[in-house]
C-alpha atoms as a PDB file:
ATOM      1  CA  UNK A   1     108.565  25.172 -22.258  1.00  0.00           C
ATOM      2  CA  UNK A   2     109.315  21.827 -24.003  1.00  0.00           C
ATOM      3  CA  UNK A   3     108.981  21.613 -27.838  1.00  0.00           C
ATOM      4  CA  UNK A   4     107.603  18.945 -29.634  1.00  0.00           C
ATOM      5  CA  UNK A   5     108.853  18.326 -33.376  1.00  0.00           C
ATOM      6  CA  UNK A   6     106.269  18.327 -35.648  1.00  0.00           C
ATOM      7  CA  UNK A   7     106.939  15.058 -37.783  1.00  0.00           C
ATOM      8  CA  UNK A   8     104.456  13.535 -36.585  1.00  0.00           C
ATOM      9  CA  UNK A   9     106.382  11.080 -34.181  1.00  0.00           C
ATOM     10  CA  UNK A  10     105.078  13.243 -31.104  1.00  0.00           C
ATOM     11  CA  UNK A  11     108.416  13.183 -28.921  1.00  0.00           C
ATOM     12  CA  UNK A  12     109.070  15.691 -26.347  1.00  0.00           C
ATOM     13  CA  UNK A  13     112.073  17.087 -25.929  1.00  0.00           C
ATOM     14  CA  UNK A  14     113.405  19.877 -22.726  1.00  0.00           C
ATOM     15  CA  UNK A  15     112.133  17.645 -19.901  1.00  0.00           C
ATOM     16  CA  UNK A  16     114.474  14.689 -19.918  1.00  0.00           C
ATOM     17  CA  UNK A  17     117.872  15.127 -18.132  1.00  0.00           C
ATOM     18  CA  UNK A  18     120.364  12.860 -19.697  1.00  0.00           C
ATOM     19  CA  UNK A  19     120.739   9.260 -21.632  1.00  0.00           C
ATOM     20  CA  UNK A  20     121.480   6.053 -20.219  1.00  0.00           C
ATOM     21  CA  UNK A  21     123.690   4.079 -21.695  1.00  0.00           C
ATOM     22  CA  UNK A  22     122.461   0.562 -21.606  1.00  0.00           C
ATOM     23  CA  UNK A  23     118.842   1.478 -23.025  1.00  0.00           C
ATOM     24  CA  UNK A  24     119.684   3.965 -25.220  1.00  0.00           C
ATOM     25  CA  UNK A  25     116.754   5.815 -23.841  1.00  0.00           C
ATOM     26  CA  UNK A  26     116.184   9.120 -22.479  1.00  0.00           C
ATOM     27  CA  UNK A  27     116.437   9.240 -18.440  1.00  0.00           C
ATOM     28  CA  UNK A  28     114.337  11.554 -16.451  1.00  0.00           C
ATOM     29  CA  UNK A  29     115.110  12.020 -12.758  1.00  0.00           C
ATOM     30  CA  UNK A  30     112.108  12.252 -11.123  1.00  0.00           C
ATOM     31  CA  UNK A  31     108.651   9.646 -12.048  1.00  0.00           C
ATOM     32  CA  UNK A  32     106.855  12.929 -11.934  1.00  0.00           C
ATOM     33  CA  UNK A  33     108.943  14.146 -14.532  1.00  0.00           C
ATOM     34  CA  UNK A  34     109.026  10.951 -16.805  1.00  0.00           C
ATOM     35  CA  UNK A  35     105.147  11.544 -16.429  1.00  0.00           C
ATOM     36  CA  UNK A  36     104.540  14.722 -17.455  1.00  0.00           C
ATOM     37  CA  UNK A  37     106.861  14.075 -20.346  1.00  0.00           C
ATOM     38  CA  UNK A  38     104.341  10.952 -21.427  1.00  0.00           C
ATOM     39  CA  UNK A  39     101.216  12.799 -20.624  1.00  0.00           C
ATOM     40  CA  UNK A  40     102.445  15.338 -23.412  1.00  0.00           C
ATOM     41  CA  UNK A  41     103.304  13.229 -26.296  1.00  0.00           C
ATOM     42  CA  UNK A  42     100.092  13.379 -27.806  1.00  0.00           C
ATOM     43  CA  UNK A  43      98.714   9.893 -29.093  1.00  0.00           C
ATOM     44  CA  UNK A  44     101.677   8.036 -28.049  1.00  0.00           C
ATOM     45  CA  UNK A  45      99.886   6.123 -25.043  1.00  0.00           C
ATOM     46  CA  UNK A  46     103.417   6.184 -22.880  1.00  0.00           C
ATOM     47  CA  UNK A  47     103.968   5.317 -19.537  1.00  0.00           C
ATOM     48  CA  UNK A  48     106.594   5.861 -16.951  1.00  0.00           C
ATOM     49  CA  UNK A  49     108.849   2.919 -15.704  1.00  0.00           C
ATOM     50  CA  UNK A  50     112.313   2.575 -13.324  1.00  0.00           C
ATOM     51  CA  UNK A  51     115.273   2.569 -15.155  1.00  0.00           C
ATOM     52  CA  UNK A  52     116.808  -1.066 -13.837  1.00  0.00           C
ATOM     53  CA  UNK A  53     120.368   0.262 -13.940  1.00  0.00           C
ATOM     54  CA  UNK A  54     120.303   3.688 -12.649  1.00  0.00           C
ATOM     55  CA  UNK A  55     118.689   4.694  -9.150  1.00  0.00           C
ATOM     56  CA  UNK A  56     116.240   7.056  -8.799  1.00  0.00           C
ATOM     57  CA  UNK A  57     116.171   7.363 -12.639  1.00  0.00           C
ATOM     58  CA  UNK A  58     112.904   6.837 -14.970  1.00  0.00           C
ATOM     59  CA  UNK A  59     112.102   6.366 -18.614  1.00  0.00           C
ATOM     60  CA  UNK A  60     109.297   6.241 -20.558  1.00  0.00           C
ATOM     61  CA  UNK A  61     107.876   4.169 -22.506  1.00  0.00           C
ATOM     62  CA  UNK A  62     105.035   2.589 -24.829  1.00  0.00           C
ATOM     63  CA  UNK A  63     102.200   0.612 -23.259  1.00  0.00           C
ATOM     64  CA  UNK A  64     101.397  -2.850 -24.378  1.00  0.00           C
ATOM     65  CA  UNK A  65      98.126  -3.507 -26.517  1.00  0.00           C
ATOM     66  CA  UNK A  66      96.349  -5.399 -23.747  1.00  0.00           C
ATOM     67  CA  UNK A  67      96.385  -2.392 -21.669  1.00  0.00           C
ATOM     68  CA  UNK A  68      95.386  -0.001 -24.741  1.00  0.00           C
ATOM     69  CA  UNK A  69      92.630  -2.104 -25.539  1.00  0.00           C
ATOM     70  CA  UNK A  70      91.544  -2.593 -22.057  1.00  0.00           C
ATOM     71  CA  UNK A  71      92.430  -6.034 -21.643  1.00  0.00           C
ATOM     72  CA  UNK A  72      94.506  -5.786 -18.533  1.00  0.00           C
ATOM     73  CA  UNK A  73      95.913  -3.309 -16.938  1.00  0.00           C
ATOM     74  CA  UNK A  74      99.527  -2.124 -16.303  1.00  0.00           C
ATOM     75  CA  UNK A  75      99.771  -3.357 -12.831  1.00  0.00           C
ATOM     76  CA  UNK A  76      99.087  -6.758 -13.912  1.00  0.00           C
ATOM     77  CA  UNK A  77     101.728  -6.571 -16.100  1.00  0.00           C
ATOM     78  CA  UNK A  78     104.165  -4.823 -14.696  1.00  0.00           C
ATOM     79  CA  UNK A  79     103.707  -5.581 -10.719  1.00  0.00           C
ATOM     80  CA  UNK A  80     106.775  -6.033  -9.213  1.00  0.00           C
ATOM     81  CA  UNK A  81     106.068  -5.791  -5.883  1.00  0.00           C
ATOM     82  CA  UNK A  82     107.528  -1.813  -5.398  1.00  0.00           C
ATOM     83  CA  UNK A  83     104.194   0.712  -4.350  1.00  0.00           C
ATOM     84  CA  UNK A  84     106.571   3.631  -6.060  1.00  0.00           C
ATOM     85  CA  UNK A  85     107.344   2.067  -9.134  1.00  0.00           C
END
């Protein structure tokens, strides 16, 4: 099981499988994995998105404010056209 570190910052660690390089972000190899890793960092409001310079590869990151505060949603913002992304 995954362990989170308890300073506070809720991250989630065990889940992803390596780094990329150009973000500097942790990659997870699978959307549902890059999920379940969001879902579980409590209070973060995280999302998954494709990694633009590695195939198949996801990260995760924080949602915008619009879509926090119900303003618009993801789609709109993000929509590029790709039904698995």
């Amino acid at each position: 099981m995954a362990s989170r570190d308890h300073t506070g910052a809720g991250r989630v660690s065990g889940w992803h499988d390596s780094s990329c390089a150009v973000h500097r972000k942790r990659l997870y190899a699978s959307r549902a994995r890059a999920r379940k890793a969001a879902r579980h960092a409590h209070g973060e409001h995280l999302r998954e998105y494709r990694c633009d310079q590695q195939d198949d590869m996801w990260h995760i990151g924080h949602l915008p404010a619009d879509v926090r505060q119900g303003r618009r949603t993801a789609r709109q913002i993000y929509d590029t056209g790709d039904t698995d992304a």
